[in-house]
Every structure is written in C-alpha cells, then in structure tokens.
C-alpha atoms as a PDB file:
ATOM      1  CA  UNK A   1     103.917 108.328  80.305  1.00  0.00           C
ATOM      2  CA  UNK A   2     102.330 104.838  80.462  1.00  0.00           C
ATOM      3  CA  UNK A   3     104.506 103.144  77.986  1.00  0.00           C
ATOM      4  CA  UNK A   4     108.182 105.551  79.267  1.00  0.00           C
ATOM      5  CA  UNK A   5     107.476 103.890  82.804  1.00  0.00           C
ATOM      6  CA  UNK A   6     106.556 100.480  81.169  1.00  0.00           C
ATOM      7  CA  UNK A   7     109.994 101.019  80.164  1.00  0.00           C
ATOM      8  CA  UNK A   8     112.200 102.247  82.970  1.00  0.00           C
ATOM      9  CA  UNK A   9     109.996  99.492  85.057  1.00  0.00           C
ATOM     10  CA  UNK A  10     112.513  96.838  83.218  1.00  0.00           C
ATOM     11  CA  UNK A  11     115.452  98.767  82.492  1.00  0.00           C
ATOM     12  CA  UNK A  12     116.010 100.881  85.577  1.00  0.00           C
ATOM     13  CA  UNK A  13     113.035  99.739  87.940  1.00  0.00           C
ATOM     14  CA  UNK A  14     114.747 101.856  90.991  1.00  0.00           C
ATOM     15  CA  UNK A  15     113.706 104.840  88.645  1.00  0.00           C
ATOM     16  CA  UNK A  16     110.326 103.619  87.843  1.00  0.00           C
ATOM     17  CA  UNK A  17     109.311 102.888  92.067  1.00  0.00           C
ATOM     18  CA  UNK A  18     110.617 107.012  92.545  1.00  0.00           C
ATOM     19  CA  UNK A  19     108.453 107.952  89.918  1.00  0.00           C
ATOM     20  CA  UNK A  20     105.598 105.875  90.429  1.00  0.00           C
ATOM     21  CA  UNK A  21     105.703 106.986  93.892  1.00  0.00           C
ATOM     22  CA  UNK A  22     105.337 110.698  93.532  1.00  0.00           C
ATOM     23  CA  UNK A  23     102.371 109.633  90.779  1.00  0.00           C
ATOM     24  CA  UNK A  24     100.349 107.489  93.248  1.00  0.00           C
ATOM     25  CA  UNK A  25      99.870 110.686  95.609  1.00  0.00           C
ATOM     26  CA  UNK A  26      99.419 113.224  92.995  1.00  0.00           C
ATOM     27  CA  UNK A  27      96.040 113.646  91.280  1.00  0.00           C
ATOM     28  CA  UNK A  28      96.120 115.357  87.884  1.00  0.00           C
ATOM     29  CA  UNK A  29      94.923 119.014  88.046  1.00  0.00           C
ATOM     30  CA  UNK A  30      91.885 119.108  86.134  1.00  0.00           C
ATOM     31  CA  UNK A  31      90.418 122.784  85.947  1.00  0.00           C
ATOM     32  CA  UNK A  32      86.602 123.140  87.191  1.00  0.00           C
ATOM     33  CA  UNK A  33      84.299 122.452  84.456  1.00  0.00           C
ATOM     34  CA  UNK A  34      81.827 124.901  83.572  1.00  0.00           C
ATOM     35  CA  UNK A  35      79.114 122.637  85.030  1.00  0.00           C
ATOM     36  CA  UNK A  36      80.100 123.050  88.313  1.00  0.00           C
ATOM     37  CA  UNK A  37      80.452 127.227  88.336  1.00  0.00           C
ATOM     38  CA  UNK A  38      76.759 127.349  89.383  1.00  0.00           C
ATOM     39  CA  UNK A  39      77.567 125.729  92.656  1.00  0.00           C
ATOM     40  CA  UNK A  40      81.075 126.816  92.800  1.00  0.00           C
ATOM     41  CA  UNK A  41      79.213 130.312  92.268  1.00  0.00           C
ATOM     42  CA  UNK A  42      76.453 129.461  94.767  1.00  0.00           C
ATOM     43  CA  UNK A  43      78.084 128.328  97.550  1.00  0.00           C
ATOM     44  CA  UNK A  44      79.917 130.232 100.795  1.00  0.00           C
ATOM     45  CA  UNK A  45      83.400 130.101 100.699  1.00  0.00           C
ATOM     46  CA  UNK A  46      85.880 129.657 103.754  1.00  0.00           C
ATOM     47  CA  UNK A  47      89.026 127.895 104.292  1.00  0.00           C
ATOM     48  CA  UNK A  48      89.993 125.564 107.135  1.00  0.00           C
ATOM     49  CA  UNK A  49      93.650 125.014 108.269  1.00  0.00           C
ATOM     50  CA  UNK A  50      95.384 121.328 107.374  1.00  0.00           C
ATOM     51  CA  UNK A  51      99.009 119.757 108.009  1.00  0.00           C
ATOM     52  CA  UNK A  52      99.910 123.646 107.390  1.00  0.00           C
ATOM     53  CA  UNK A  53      98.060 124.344 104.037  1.00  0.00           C
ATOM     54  CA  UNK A  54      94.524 125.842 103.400  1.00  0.00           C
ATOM     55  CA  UNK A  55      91.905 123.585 102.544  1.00  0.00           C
ATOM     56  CA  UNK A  56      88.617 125.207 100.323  1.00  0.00           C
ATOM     57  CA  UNK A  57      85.197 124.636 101.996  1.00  0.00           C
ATOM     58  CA  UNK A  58      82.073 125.573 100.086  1.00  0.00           C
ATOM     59  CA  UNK A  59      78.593 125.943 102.312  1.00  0.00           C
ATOM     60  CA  UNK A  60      74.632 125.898 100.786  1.00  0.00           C
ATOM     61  CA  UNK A  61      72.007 126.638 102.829  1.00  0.00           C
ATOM     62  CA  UNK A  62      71.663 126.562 106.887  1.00  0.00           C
ATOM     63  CA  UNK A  63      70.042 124.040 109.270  1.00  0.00           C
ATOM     64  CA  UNK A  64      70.574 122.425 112.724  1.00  0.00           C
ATOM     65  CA  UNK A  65      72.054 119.633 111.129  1.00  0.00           C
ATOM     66  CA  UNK A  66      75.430 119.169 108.494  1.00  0.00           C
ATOM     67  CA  UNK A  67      75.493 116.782 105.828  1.00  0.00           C
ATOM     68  CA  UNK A  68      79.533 116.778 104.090  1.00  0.00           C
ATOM     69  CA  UNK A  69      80.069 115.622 100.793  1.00  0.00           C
ATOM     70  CA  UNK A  70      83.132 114.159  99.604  1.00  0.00           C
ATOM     71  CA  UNK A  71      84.743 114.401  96.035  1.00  0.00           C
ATOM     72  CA  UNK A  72      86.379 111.665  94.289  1.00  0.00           C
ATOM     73  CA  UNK A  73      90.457 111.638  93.207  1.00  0.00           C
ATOM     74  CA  UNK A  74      91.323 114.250  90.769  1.00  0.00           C
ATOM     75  CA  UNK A  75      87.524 115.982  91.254  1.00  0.00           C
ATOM     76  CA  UNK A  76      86.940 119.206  93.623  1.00  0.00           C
ATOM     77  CA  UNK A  77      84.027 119.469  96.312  1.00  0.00           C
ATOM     78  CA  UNK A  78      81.935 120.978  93.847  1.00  0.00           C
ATOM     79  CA  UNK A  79      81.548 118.319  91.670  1.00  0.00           C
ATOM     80  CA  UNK A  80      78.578 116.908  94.523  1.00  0.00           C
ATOM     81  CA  UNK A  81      77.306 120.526  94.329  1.00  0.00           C
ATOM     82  CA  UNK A  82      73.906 119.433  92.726  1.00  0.00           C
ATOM     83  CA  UNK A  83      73.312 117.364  95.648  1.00  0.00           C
ATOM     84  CA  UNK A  84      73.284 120.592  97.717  1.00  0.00           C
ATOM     85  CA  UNK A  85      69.516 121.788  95.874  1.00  0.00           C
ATOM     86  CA  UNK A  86      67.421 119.311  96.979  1.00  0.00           C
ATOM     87  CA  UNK A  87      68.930 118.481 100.636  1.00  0.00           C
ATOM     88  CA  UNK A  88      69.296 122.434 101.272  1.00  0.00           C
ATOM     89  CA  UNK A  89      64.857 122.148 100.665  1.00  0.00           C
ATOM     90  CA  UNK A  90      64.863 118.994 102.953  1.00  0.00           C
ATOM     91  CA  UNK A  91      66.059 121.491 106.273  1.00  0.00           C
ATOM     92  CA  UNK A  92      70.012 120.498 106.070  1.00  0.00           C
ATOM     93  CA  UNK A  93      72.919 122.692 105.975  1.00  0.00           C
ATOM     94  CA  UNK A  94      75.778 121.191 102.966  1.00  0.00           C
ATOM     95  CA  UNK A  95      79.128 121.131 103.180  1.00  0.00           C
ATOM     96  CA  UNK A  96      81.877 120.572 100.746  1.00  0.00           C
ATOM     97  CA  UNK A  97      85.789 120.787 100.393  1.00  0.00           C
ATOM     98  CA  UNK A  98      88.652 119.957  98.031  1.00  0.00           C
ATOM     99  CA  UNK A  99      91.216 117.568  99.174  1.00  0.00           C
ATOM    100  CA  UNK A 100      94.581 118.677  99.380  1.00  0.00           C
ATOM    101  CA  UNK A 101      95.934 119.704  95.689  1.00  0.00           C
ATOM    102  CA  UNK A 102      92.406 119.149  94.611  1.00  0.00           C
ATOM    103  CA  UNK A 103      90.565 122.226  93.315  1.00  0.00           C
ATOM    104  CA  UNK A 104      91.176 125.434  95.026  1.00  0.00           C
ATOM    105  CA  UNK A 105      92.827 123.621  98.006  1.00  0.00           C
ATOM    106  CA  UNK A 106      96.598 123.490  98.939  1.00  0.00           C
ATOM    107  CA  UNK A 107      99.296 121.098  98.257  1.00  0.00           C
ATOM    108  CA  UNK A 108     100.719 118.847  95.842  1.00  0.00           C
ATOM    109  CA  UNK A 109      99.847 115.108  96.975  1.00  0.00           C
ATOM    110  CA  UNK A 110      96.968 113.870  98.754  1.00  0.00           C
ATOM    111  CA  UNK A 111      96.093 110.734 100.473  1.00  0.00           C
ATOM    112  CA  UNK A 112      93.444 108.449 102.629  1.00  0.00           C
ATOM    113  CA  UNK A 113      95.053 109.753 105.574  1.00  0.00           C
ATOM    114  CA  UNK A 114      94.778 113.224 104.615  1.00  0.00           C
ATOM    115  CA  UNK A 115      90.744 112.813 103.467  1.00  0.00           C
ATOM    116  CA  UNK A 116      89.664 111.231 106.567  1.00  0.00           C
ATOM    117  CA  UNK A 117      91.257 113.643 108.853  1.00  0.00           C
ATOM    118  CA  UNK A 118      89.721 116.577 106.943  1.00  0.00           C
ATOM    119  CA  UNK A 119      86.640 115.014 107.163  1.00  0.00           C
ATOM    120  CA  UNK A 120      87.054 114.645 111.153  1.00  0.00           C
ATOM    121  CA  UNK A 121      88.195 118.235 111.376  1.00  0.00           C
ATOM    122  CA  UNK A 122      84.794 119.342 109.761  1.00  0.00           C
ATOM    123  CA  UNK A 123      82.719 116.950 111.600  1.00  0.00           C
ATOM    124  CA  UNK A 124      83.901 118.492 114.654  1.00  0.00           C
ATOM    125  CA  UNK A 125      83.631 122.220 113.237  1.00  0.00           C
ATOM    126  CA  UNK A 126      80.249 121.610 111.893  1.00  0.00           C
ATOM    127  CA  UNK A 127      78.256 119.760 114.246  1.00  0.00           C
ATOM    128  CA  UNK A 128      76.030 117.799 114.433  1.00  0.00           C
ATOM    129  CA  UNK A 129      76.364 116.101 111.550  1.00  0.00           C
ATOM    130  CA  UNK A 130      73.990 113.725 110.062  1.00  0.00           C
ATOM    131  CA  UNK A 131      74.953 112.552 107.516  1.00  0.00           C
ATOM    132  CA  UNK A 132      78.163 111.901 104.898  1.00  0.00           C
ATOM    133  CA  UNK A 133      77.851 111.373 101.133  1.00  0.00           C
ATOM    134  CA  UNK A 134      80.894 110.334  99.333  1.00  0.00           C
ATOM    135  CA  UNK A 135      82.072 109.746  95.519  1.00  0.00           C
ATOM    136  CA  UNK A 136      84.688 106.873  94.605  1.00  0.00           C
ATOM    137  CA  UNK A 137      87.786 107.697  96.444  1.00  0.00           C
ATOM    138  CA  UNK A 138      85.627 109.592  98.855  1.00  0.00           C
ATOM    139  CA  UNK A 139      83.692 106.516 100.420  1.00  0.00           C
ATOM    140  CA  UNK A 140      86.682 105.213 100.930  1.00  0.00           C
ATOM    141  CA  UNK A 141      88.258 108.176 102.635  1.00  0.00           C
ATOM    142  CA  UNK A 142      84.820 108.959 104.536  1.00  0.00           C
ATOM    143  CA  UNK A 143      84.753 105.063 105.387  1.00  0.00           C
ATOM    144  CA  UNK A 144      88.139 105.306 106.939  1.00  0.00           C
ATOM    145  CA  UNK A 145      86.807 108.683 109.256  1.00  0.00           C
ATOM    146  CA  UNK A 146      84.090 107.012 110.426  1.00  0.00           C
ATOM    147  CA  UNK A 147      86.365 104.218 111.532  1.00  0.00           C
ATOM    148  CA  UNK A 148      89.252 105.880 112.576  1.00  0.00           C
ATOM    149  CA  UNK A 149      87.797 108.993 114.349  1.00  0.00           C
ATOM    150  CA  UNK A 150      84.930 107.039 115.442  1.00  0.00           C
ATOM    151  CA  UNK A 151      82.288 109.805 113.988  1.00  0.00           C
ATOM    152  CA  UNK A 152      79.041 109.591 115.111  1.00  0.00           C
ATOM    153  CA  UNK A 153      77.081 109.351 111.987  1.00  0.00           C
ATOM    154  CA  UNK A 154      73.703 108.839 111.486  1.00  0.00           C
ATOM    155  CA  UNK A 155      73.810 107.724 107.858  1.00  0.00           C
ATOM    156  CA  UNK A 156      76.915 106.852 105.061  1.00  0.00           C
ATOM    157  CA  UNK A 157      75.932 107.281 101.059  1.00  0.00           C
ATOM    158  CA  UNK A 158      78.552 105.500  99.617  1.00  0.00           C
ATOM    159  CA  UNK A 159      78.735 106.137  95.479  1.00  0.00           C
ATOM    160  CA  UNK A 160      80.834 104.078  93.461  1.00  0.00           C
ATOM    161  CA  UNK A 161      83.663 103.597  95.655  1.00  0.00           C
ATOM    162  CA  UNK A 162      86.746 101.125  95.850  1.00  0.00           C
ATOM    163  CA  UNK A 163      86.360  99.006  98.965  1.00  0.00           C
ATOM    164  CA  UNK A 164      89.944  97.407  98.653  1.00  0.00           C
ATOM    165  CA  UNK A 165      93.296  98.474  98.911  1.00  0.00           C
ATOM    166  CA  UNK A 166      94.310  95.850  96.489  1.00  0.00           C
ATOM    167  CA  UNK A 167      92.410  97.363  94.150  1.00  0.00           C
ATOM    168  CA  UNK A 168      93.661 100.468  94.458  1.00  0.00           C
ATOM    169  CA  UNK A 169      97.461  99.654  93.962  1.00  0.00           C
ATOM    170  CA  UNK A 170      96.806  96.506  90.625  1.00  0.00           C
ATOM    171  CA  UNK A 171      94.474  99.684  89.098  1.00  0.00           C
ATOM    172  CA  UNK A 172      97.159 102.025  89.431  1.00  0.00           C
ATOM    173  CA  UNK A 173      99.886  99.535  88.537  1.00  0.00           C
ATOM    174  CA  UNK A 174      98.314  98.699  85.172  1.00  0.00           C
ATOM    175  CA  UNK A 175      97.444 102.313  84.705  1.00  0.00           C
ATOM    176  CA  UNK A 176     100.326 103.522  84.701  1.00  0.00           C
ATOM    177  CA  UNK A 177     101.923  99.897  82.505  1.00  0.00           C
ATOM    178  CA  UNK A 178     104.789  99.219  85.408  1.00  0.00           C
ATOM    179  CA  UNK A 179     105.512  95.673  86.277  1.00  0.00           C
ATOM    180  CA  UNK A 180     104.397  93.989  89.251  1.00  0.00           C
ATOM    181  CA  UNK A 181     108.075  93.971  90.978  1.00  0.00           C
ATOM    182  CA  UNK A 182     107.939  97.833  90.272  1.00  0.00           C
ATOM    183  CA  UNK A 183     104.209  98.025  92.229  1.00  0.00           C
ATOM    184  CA  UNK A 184     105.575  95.668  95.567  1.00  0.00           C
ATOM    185  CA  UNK A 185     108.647  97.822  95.937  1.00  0.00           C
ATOM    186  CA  UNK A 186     106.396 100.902  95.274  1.00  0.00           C
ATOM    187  CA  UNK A 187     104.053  99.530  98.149  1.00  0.00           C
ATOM    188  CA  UNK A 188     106.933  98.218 100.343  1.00  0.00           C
ATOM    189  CA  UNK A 189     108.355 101.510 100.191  1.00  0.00           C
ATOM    190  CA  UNK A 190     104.953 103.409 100.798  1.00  0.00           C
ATOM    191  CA  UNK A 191     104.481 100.975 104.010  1.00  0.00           C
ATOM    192  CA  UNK A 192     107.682 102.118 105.224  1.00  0.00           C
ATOM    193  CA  UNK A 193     107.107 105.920 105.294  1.00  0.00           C
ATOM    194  CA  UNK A 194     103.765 105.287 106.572  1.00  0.00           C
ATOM    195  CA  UNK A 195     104.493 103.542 109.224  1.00  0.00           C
ATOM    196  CA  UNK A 196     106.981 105.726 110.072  1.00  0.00           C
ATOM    197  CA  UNK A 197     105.058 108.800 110.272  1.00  0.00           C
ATOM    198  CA  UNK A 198     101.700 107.676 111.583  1.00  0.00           C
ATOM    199  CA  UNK A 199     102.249 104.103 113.055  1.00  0.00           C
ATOM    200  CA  UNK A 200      99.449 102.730 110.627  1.00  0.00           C
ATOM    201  CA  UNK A 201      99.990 100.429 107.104  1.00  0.00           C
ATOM    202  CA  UNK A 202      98.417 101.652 104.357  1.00  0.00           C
ATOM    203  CA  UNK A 203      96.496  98.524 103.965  1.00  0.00           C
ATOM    204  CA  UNK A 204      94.746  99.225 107.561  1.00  0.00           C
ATOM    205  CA  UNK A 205      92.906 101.884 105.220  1.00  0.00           C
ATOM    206  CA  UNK A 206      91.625  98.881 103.230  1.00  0.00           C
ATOM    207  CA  UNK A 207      87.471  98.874 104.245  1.00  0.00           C
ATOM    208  CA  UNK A 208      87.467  95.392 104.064  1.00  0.00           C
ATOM    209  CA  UNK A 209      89.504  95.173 107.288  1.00  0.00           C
ATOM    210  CA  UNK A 210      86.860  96.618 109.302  1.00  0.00           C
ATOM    211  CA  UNK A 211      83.801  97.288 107.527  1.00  0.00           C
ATOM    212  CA  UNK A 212      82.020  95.108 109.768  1.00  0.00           C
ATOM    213  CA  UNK A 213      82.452  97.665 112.746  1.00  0.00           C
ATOM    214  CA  UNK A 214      80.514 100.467 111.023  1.00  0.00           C
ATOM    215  CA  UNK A 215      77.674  99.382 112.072  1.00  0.00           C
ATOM    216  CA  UNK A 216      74.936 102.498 111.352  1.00  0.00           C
ATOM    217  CA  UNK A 217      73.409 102.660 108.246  1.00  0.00           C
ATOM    218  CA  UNK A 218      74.521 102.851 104.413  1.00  0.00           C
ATOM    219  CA  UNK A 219      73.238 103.274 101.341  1.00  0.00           C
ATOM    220  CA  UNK A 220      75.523 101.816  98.912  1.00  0.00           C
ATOM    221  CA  UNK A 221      75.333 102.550  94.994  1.00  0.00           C
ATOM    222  CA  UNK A 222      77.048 100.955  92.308  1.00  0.00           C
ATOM    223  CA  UNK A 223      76.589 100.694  88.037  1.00  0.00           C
ATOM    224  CA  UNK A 224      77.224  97.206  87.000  1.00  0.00           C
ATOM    225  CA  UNK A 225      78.956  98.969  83.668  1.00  0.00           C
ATOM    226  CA  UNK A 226      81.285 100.867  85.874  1.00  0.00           C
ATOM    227  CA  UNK A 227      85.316 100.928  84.239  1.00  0.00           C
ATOM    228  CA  UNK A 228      86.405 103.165  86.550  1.00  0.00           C
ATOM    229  CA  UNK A 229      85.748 100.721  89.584  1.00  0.00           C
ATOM    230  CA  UNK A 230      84.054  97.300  88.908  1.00  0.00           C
ATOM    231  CA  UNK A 231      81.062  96.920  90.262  1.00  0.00           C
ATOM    232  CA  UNK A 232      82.547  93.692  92.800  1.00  0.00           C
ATOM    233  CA  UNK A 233      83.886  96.565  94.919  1.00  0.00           C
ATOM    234  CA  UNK A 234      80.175  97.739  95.445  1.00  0.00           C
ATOM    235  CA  UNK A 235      79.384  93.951  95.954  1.00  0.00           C
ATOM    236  CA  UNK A 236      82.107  94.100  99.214  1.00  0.00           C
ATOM    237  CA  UNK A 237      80.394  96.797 100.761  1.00  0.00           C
ATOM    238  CA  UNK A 238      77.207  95.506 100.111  1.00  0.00           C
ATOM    239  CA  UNK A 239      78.045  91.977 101.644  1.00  0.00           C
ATOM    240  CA  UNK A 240      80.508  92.903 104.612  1.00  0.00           C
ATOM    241  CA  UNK A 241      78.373  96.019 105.938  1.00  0.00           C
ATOM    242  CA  UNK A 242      76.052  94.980 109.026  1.00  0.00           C
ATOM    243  CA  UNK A 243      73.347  97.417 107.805  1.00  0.00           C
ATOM    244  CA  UNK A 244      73.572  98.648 104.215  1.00  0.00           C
ATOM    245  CA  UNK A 245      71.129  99.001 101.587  1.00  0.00           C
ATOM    246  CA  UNK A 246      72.861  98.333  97.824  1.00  0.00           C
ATOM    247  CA  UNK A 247      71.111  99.715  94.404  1.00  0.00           C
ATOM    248  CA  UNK A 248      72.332  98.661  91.533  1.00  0.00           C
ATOM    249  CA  UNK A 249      72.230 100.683  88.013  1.00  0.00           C
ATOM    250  CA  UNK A 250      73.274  99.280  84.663  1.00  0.00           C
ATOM    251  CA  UNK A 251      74.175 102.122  81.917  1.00  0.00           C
ATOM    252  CA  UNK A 252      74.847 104.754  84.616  1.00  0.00           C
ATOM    253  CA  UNK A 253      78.834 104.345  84.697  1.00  0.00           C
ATOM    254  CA  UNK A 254      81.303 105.902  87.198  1.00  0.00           C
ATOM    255  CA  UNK A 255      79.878 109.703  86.695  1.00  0.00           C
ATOM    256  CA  UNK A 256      76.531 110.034  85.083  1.00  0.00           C
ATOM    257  CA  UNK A 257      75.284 107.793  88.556  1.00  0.00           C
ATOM    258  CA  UNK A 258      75.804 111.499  90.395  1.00  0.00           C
ATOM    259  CA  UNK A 259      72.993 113.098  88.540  1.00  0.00           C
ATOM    260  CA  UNK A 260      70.612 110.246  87.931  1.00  0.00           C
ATOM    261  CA  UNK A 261      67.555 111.682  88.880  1.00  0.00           C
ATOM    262  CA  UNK A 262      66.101 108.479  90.461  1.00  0.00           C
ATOM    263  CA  UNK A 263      69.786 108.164  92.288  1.00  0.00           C
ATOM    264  CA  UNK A 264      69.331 111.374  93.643  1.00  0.00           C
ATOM    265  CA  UNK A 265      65.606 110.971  94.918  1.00  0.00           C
ATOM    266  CA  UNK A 266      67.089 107.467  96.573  1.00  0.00           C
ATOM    267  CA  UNK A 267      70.132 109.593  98.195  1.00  0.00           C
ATOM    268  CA  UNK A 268      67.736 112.497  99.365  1.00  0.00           C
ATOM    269  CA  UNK A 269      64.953 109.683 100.569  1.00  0.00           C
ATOM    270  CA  UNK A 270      67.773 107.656 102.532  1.00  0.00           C
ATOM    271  CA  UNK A 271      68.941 110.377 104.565  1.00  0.00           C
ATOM    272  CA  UNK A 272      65.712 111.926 105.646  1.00  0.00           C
ATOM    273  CA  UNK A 273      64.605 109.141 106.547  1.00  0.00           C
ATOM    274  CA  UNK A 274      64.096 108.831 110.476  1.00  0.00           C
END
C-alpha cells in the first residue's frame, strides 16, 4: 500500500489525497486477541446510541463512583480490561467502549470528534465520574472531552499519548510514504469538511492549544524507547499541564507500559489518592 500511494502521490496526487483521506479515518480491523477474552468475557455488556450507530460498552464491578477507560486507534475497550481487577478492589465501578469501527462497535471511520463526544455521553450516563484513563489516541481524545465538554474530572491518566496534531498528520504521512504536497491537500481538504460540519479545525483538537486550561490533575506516562509515539509528546504534556505528574520508563515501549506491574500500582495509587 505504502509504496502504490508513494506512487500515485507523484503521478496522480488528486488520487493519492482521496485515498489517503478515507485511510486517515479508518483504523485497520484487528480481531480481539485471545488476551483480552478474559475481560471481554468478564465484563457487562450494553450498547449506547452514537451519530446513529451502536457503540459497545463493557462494565466490571459497581461503586458510587465511574472511572472510563479509553482504547487507543485500531485497539477495542478491552484492551485496558486488566486495569478493571485492581480498581474494581479499590471501591470503583469501570467502564469501557470501542470507538466507532473499533471492536464490536459500529461504523467504518472514526475520529477525535467522535471519541470525545462518546466519552461525554458516558460521563453524563455514568455519573459521577472520577476519574479517566486513556491509551495513545485515547489521551488525546479524553484530553479533548475534558476540554470541550468541560467534564468535571477529578483525575486524567494519560498513557503514551500524542499531544500534537502535527504529529499526528507527518506520522501518518510517512506511514503511509505520500509526499508532503499529498499530506497539505489531505489536511486542507479535512479542514474544509470539518469546518463545515462542526464549525471547529481539526487542529483546535491539537492539546497543545489548550492544555494549559485543564487544570485538575494528571498523571502522565511515557517510555523513552517508545516508536509508536516519541517520547517528546509525553515531554509536552508534562511541561504545558498546570498540575501533572510525568513517569518515565525506558524498555517498556508503546504496549508492554499497560501491564507493567509498577505502572499499574502508580495508575491505581494516583487515582485513589484523595
């Protein structure tokens, strides 16, 4: 795919925007591992209504309080389910959910609008809510709620997550091998529709631009050896949020940081704390 696009992207770059367009929105459907069935397994299952599609939510354990995990792109809501053990024994309720065409969810594209909205929706269904816990695209998509929907949120785990949308667009733009022309029309043209249909820019989703209003507090981890997003956008959060606390792991990478036993005990610590 990566080298056909490289090649449409300089001999018919209209081509190459279309179909780099359609690929920025659509995560690749991965089935559920067989080390998530136990939580996939353990958890309640209900569905909540979004932009006319059903959207999976998976439950562990009750408690007058909610914490809501968030998945990364291309994951599914179970892929946090581990998390749900040790904060079920701490007195919360957990709550999960694919994103739109993630996992058992609805839909063929997702997007930062579409996470932070379902994110709101669930806050409100699921009150109170203490506390949020996202993965990679998911801090940025649980960032953007907090912002956006002004969420009243005790605490913010934020896991290896992109901070910038510049980032996002110059990974996905060498990902995928198209040339930089290709990308600004891509973005220009992404901007456009946007705009269009919810009077925001994309780029307003980039935390940067107001990470300095969230002002309660975050735990922000980040693996210096991360490829999947370099450990400077864990250095943003850490140095534009007004009350964050950043670890830093070396050897942990983008995934094996989830189940890190001392990672966990840190997450688990951070949000019982009063």
């Amino acid at each position: 795919m990566s080298i056909s696009l490289g090649i449409l992207s300089v001999l018919a770059p209209p081509i190459a925007v279309r179909i780099a367009d359609r690929l920025f929105f659509t995560p690749m459907g991965l089935p559920r591992p067989a080390s998530e069935m136990p939580y996939y397994e353990s958890a309640s299952h209900s569905t909540i209504e979004y932009d006319g599609k059903k959207v999976a939510v998976y439950s562990w354990g009750e408690g007058e309080e909610t914490l809501i995990l968030v998945h990364g792109w291309a994951s599914r809501g179970t892929r946090l389910g581990h998390l749900a053990e040790p904060l079920n024994k701490k007195g919360y309720r957990v709550i999960s959910f694919d994103m739109p065409a993630h996992g058992d969810s609805e839909g063929k594209s997702a997007n930062l609008f579409d996470g932070s909205e379902i994110i709101s929706k669930l806050c409100e269904k699921f009150s109170p809510v203490r506390a949020i816990i996202g993965h990679s695209f998911g801090g940025m998509a649980l960032s953007n709620a907090i912002h956006r929907h002004k969420l009243k949120i005790e605490r913010v785990v934020i896991i290896a997550s992109p901070f910038t949308m510049d980032y996002i667009v110059e990974s996905f733009r060498i990902f995928i091998n198209i040339t930089t022309n290709v990308s600004d029309t891509m973005i220009a043209r992404i901007q456009k529709r946007f705009k269009e249909s919810r009077d925001l820019d994309v780029f307003d989703l980039s935390v940067d631009s107001f990470a300095n209003k969230l002002k309660m507090p975050f735990l922000v981890i980040h693996d210096r050896e991360d490829r999947d997003v370099p450990y400077d956008q864990g250095e943003g959060y850490a140095n534009s949020l007004p009350n964050v606390e950043f670890v830093t792991t070396t050897g942990l990478g983008h995934r094996r940081i989830l189940r890190d036993p001392e990672i966990i005990s840190k997450i688990v610590k951070f949000i019982s704390a009063p």
